[in-house]
C-alpha atoms as a PDB file:
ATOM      1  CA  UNK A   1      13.064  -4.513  20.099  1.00  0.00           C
ATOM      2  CA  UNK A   2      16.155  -5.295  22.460  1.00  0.00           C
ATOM      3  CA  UNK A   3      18.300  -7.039  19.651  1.00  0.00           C
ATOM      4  CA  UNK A   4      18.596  -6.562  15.817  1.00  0.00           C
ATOM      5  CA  UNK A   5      15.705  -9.004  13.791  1.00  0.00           C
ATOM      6  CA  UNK A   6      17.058 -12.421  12.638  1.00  0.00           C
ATOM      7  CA  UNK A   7      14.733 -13.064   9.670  1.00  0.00           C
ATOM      8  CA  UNK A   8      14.041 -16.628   7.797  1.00  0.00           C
ATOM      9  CA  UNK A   9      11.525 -16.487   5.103  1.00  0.00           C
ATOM     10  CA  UNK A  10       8.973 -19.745   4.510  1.00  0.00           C
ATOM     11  CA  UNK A  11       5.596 -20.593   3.395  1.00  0.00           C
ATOM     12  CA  UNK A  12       3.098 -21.208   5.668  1.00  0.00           C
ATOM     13  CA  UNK A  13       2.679 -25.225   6.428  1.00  0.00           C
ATOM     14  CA  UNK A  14       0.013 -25.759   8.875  1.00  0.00           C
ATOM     15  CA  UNK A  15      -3.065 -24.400   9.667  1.00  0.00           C
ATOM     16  CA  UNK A  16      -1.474 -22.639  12.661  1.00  0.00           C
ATOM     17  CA  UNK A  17       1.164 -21.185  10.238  1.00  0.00           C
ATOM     18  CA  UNK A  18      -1.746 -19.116   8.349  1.00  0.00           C
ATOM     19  CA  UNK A  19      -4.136 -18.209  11.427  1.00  0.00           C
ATOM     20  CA  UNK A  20      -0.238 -16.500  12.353  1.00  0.00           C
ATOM     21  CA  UNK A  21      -0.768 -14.524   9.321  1.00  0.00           C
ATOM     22  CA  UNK A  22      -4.718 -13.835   9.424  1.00  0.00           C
ATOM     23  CA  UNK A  23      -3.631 -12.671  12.656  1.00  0.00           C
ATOM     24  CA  UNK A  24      -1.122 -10.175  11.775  1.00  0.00           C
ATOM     25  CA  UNK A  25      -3.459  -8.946   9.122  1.00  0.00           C
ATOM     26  CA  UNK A  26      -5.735  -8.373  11.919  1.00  0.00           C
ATOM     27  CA  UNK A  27      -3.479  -6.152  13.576  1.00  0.00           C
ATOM     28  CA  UNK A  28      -2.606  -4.231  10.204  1.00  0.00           C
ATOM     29  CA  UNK A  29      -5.825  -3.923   8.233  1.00  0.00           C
ATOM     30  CA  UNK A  30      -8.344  -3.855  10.573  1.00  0.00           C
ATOM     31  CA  UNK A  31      -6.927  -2.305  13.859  1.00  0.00           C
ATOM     32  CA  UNK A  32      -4.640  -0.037  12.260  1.00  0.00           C
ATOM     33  CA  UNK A  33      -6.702   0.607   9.103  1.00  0.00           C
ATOM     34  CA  UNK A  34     -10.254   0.360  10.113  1.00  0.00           C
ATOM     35  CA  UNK A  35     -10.939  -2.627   7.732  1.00  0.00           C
ATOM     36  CA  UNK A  36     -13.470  -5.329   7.325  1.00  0.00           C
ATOM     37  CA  UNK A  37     -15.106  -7.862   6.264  1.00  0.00           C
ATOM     38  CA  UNK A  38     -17.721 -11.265   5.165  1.00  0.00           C
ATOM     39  CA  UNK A  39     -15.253 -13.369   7.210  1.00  0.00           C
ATOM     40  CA  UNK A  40     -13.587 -10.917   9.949  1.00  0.00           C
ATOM     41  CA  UNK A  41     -13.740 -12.817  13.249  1.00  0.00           C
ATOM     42  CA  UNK A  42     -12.746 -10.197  15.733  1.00  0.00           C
ATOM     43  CA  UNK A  43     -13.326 -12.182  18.560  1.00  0.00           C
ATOM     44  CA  UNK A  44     -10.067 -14.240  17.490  1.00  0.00           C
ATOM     45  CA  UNK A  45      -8.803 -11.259  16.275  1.00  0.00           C
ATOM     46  CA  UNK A  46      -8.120 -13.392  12.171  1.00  0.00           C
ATOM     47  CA  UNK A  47      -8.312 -11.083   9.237  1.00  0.00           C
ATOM     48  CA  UNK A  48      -9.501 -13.743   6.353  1.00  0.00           C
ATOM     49  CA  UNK A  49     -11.722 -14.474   3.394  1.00  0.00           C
ATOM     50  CA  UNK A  50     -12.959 -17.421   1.133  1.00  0.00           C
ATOM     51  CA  UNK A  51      -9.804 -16.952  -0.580  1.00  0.00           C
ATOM     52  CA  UNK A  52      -6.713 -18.166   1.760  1.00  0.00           C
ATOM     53  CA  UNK A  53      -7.519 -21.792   1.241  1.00  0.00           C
ATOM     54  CA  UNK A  54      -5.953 -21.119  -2.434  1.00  0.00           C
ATOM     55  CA  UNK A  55      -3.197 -19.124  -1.784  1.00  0.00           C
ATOM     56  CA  UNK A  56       0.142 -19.341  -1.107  1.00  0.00           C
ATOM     57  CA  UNK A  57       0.918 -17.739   2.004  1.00  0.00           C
ATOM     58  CA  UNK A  58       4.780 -16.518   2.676  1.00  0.00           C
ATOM     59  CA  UNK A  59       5.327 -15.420   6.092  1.00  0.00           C
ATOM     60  CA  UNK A  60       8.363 -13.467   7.222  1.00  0.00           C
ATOM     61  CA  UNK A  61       9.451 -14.607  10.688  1.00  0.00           C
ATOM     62  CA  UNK A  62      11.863 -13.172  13.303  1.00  0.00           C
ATOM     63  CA  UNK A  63      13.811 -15.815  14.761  1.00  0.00           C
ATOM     64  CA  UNK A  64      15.030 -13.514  17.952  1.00  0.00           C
ATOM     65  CA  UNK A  65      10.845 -13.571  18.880  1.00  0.00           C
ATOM     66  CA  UNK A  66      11.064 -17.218  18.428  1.00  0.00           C
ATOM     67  CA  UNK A  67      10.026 -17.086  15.055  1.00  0.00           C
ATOM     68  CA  UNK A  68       7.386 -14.937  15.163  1.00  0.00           C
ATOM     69  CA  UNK A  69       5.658 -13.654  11.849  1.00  0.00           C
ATOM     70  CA  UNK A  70       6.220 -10.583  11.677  1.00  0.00           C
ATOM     71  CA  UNK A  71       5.484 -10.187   7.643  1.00  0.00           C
ATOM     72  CA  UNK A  72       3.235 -11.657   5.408  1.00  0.00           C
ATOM     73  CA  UNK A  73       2.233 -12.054   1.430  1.00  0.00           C
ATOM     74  CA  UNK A  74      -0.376 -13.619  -0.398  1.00  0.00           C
ATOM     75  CA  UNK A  75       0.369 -15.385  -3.143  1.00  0.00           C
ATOM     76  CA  UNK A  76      -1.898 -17.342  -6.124  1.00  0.00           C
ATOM     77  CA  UNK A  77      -0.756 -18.752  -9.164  1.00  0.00           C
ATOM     78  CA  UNK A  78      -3.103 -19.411 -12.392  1.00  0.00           C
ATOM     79  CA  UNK A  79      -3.866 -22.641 -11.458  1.00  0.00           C
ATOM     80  CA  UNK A  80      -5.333 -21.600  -7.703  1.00  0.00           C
ATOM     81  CA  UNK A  81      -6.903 -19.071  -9.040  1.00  0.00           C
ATOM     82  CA  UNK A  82      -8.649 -21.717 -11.550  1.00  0.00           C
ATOM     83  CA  UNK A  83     -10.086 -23.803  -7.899  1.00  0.00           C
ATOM     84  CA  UNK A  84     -10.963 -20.223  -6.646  1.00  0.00           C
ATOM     85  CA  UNK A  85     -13.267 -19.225  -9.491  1.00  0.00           C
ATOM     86  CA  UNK A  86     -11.623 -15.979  -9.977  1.00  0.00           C
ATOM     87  CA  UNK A  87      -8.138 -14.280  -8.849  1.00  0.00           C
ATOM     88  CA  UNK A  88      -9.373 -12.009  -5.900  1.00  0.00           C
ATOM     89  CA  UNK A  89      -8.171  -8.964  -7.169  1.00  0.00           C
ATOM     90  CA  UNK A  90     -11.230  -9.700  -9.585  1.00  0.00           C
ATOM     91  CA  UNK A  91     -13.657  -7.916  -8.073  1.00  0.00           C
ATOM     92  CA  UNK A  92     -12.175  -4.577  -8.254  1.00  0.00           C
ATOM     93  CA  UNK A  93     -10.037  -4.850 -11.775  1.00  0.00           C
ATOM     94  CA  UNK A  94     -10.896  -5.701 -14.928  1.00  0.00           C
ATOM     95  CA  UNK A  95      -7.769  -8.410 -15.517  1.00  0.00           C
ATOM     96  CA  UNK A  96      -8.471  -9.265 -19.486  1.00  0.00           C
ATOM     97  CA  UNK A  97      -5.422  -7.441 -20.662  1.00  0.00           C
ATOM     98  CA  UNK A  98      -3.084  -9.788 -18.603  1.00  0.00           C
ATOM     99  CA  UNK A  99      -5.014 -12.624 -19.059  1.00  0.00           C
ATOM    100  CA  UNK A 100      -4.893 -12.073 -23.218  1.00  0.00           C
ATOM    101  CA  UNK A 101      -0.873 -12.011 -22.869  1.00  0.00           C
ATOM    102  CA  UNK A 102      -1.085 -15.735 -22.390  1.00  0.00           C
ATOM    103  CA  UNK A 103       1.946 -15.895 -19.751  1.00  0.00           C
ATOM    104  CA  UNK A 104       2.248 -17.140 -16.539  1.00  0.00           C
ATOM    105  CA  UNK A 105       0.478 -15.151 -14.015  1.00  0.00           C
ATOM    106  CA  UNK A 106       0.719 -14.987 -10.124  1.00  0.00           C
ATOM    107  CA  UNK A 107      -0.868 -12.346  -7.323  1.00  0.00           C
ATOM    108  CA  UNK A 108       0.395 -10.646  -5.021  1.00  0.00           C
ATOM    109  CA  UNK A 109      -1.892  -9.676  -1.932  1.00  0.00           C
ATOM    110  CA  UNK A 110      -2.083  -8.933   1.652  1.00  0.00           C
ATOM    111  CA  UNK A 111       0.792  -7.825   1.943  1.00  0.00           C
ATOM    112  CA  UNK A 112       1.661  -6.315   5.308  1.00  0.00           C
ATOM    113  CA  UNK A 113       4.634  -5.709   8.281  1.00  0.00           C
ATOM    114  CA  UNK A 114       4.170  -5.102  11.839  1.00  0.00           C
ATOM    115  CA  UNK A 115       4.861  -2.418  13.384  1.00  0.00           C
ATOM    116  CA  UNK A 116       7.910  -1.827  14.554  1.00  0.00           C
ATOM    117  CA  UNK A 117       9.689  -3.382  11.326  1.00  0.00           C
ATOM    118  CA  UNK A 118       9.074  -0.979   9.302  1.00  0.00           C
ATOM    119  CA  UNK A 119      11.520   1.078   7.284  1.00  0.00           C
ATOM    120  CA  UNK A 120      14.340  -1.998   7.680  1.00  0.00           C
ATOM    121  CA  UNK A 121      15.394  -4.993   6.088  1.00  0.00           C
ATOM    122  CA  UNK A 122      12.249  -7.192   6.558  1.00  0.00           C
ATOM    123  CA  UNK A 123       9.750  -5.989   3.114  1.00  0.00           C
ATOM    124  CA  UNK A 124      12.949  -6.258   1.729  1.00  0.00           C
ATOM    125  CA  UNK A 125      13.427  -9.890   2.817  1.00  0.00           C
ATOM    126  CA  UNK A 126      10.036 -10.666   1.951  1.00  0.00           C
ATOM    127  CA  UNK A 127      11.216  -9.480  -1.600  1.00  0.00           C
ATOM    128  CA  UNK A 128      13.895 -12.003  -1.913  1.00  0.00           C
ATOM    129  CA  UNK A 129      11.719 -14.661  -0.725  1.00  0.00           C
ATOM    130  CA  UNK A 130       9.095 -14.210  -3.746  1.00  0.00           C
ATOM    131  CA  UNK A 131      12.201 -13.778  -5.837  1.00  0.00           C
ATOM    132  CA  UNK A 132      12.818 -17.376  -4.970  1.00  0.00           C
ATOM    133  CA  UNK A 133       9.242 -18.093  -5.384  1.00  0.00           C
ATOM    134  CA  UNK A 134       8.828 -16.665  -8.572  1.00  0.00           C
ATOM    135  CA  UNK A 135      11.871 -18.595 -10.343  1.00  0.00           C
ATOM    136  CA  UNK A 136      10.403 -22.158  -8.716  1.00  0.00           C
ATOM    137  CA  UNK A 137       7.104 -21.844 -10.739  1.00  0.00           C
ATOM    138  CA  UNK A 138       8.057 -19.865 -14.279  1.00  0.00           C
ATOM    139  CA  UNK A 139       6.170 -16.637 -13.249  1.00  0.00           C
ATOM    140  CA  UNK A 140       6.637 -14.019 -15.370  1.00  0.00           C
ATOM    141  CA  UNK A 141       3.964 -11.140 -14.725  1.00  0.00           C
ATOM    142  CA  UNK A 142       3.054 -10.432 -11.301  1.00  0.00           C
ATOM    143  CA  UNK A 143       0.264  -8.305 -10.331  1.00  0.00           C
ATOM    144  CA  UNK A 144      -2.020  -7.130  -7.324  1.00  0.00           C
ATOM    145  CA  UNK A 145      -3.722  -4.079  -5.358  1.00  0.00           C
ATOM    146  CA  UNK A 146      -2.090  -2.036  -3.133  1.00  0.00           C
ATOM    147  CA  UNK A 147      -3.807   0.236  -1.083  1.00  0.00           C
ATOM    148  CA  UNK A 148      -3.659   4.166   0.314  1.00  0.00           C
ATOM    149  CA  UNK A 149      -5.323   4.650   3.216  1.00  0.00           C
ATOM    150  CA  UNK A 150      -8.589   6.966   2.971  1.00  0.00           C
ATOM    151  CA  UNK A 151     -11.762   6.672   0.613  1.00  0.00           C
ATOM    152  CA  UNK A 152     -11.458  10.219   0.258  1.00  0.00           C
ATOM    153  CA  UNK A 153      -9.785  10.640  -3.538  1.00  0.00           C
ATOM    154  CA  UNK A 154      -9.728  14.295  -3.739  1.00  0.00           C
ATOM    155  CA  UNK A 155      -6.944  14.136   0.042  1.00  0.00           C
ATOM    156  CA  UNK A 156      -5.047  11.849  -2.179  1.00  0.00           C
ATOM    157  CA  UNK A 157      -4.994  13.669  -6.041  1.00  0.00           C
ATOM    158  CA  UNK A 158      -1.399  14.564  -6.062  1.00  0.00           C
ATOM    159  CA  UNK A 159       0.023  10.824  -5.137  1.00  0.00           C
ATOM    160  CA  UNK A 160      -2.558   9.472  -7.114  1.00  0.00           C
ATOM    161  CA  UNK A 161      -2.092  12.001 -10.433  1.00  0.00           C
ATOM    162  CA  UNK A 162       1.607  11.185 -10.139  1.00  0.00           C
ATOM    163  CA  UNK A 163       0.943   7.754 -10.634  1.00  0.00           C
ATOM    164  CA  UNK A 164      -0.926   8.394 -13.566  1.00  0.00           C
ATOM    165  CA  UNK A 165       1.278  10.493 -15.389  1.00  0.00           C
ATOM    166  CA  UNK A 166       4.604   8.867 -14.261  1.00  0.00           C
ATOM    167  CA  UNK A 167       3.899   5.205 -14.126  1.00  0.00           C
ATOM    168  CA  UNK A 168       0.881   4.334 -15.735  1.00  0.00           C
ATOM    169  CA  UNK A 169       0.650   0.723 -17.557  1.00  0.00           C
ATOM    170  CA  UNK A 170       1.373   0.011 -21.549  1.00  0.00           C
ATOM    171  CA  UNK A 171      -1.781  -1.126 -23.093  1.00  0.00           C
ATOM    172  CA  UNK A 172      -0.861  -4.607 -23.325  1.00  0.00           C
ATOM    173  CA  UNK A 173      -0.977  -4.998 -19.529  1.00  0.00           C
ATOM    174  CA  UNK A 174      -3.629  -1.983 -18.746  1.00  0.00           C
ATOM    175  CA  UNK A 175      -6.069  -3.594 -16.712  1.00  0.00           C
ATOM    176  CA  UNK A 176      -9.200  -1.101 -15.622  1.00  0.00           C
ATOM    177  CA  UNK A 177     -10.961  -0.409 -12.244  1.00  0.00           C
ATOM    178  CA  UNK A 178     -14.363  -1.654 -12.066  1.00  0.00           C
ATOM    179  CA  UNK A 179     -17.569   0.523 -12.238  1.00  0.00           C
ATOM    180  CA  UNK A 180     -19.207   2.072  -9.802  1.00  0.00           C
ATOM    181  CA  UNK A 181     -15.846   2.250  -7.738  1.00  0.00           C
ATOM    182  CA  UNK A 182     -13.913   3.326 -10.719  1.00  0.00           C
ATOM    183  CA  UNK A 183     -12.172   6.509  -9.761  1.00  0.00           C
ATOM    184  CA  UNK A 184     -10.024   8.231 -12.493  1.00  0.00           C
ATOM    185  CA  UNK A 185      -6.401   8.978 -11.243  1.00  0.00           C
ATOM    186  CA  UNK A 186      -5.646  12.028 -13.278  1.00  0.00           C
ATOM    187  CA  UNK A 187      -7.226  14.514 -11.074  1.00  0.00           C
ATOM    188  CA  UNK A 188      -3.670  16.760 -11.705  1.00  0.00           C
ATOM    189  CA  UNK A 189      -2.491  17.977 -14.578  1.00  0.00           C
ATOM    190  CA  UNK A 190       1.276  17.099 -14.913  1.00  0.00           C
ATOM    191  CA  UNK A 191       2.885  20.227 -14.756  1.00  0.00           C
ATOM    192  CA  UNK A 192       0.978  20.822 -11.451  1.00  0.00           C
ATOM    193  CA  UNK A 193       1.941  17.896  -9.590  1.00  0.00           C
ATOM    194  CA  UNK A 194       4.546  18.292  -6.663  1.00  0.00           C
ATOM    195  CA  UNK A 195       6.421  15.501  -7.486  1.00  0.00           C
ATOM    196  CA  UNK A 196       8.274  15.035  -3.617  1.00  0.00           C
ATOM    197  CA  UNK A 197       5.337  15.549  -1.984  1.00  0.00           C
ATOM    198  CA  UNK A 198       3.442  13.386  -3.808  1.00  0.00           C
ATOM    199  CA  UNK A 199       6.174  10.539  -3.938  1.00  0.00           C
ATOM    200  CA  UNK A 200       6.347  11.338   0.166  1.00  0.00           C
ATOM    201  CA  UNK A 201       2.115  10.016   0.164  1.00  0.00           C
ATOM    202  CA  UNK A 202       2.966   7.172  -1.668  1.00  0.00           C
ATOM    203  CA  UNK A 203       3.079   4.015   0.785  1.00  0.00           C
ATOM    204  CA  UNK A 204       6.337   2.135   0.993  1.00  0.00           C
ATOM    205  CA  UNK A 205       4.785  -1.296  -0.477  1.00  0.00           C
ATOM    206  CA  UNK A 206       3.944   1.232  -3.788  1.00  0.00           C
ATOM    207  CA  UNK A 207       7.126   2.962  -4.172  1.00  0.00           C
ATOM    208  CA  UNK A 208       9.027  -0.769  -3.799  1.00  0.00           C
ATOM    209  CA  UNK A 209       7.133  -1.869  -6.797  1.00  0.00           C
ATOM    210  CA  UNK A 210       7.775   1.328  -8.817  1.00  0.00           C
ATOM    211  CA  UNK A 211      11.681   1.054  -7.953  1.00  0.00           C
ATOM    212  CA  UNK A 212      11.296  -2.474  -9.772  1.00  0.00           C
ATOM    213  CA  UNK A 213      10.040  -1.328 -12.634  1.00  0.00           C
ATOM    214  CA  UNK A 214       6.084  -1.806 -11.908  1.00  0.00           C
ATOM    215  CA  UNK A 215       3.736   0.199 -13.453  1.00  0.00           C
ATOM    216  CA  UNK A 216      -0.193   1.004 -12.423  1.00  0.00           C
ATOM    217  CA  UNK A 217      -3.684   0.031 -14.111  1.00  0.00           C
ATOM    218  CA  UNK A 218      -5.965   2.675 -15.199  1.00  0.00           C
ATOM    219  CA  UNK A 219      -8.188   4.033 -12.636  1.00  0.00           C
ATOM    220  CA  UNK A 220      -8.318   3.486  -8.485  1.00  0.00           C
ATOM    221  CA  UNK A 221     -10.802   1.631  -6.720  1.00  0.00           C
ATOM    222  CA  UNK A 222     -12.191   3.190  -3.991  1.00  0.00           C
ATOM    223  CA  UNK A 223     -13.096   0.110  -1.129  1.00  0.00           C
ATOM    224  CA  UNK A 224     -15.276   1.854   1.565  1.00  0.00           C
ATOM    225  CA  UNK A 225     -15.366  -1.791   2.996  1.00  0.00           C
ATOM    226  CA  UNK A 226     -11.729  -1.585   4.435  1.00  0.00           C
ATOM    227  CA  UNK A 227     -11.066   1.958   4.142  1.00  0.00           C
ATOM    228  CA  UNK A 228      -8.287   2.431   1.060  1.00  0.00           C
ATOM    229  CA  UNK A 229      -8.473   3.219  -1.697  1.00  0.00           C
ATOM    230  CA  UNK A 230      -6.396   0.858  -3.949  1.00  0.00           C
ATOM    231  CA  UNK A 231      -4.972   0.155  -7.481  1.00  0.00           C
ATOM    232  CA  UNK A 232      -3.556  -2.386  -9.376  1.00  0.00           C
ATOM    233  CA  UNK A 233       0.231  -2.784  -9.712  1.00  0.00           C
ATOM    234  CA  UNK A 234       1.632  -4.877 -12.286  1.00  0.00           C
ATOM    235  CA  UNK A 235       5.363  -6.014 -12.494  1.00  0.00           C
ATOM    236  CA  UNK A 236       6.581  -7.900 -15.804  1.00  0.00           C
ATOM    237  CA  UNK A 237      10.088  -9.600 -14.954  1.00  0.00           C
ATOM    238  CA  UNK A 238      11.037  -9.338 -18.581  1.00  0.00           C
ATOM    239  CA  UNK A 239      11.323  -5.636 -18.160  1.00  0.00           C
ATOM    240  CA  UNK A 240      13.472  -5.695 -15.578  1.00  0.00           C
ATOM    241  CA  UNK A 241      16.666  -3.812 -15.752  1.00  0.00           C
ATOM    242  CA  UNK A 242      19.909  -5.414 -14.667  1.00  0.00           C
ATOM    243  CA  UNK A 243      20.166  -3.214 -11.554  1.00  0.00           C
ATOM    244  CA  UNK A 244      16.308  -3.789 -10.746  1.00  0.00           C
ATOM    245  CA  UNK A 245      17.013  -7.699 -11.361  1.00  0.00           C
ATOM    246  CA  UNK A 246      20.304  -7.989  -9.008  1.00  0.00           C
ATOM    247  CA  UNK A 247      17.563  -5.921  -6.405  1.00  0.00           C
ATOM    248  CA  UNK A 248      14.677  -7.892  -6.523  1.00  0.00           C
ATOM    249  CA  UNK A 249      16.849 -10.906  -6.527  1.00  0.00           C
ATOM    250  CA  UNK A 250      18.690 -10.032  -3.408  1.00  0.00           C
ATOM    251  CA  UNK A 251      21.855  -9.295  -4.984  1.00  0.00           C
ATOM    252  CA  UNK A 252      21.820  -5.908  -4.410  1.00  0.00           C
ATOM    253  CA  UNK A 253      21.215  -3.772  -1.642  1.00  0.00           C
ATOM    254  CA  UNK A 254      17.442  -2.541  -0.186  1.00  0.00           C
END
């Protein structure tokens, strides 16, 4: 890129606006990833599902590419989720601890940036934008699956131990992998985990949840389908700290 990003963060308002993001997600989790899918249409090169009608999608655009999306993230409320049948992050986690807290509830999912943006200001961007997002509708727990890449648990036992030991849920918002996917996490004992390695193997979407306080579900689920192997982070804005609040609310520095 010839000249520093100028990024403007929106939700998507057209049909065009989300085939820009199915598109992206193309180029992330299927050509970069090896994922697929039910409703992968590689001829137009659109990563999608029976989902995207209900969710929310915020797209991070780059107005030196003439607004070009450059970032995306899924997002569905209680409500959507209601329409959908199910919040999509359903068929791999058992949600009944977060839906027995009785407070408002919205997914994350997704979420990806393109290559070459990497590293800089734009996840971080993205960040303040569902910041924004977040205050407009009363959310208060957020949640969703993030992924390694690999199906192979044993290559990824230290980041995923760590995890375990280090940032595991409380009960009250525990929710469980699914059987016959259900892979246990604690595959180090504590005292043998190299803790910078480890955090080095954790991807960058992971470790920006985990510097906001977010803690992990019990359990991975392996998804042969795209090629990761995933689990469930869940973020309660209550338990924010000052410092994490000023961050997550753009008041602070990436």
């Amino acid at each position: 890129m010839n000249a520093a990003p100028r990024f403007r963060v929106e939700l998507a308002r057209s049909e065009a606006d989300v085939m820009a993001a199915q598109r992206l997600r193309y180029e992330v989790f299927v050509e970069e990833l090896g994922g697929d899918g039910a409703m992968v249409d590689h001829k137009a090169r659109l990563e999608r599902d029976r989902f995207d009608p209900f969710f929310d999608h915020l797209l991070l655009r780059d107005e030196t590419r003439g607004g070009a999306v450059v970032g995306v993230y899924r997002l569905l409320r209680q409500e959507a989720a209601a329409r959908a049948g199910q919040f999509y992050s359903e068929d791999e986690y058992d949600l009944a601890a977060l839906k027995a807290t009785g407070r408002p509830l919205l997914e994350l999912g997704r979420s990806c940036v393109a290559r070459g943006y990497r590293g800089g200001a734009g996840l971080y961007h993205l960040w303040q934008g569902l910041a924004r997002y977040v205050a407009a509708h009363g959310v208060e727990v957020l949640f969703g699956v993030a992924s390694f890449h690999g199906t192979d648990p044993l290559a990824l036992a230290q980041p995923l131990s760590l995890l375990h030991h280090r940032h595991l849920a409380p009960p009250e918002l525990r929710v469980r992998a699914r059987a016959p996917h259900f892979q246990r996490m604690d595959l180090v004992p504590a005292e043998e985990i190299d803790r910078l390695a480890a955090m080095r193997a954790v991807p960058a979407l992971i470790k920006a949840y985990l510097r906001l306080g977010g803690c992990v579900g019990e359990g991975a689920f392996v998804d042969h389908a795209f090629n990761t192997t995933d689990v469930c982070l869940v973020m309660d804005t209550a338990r924010l700290s000052a410092r994490q609040r000023a961050l997550y609310a753009g008041e602070g520095t990436p």
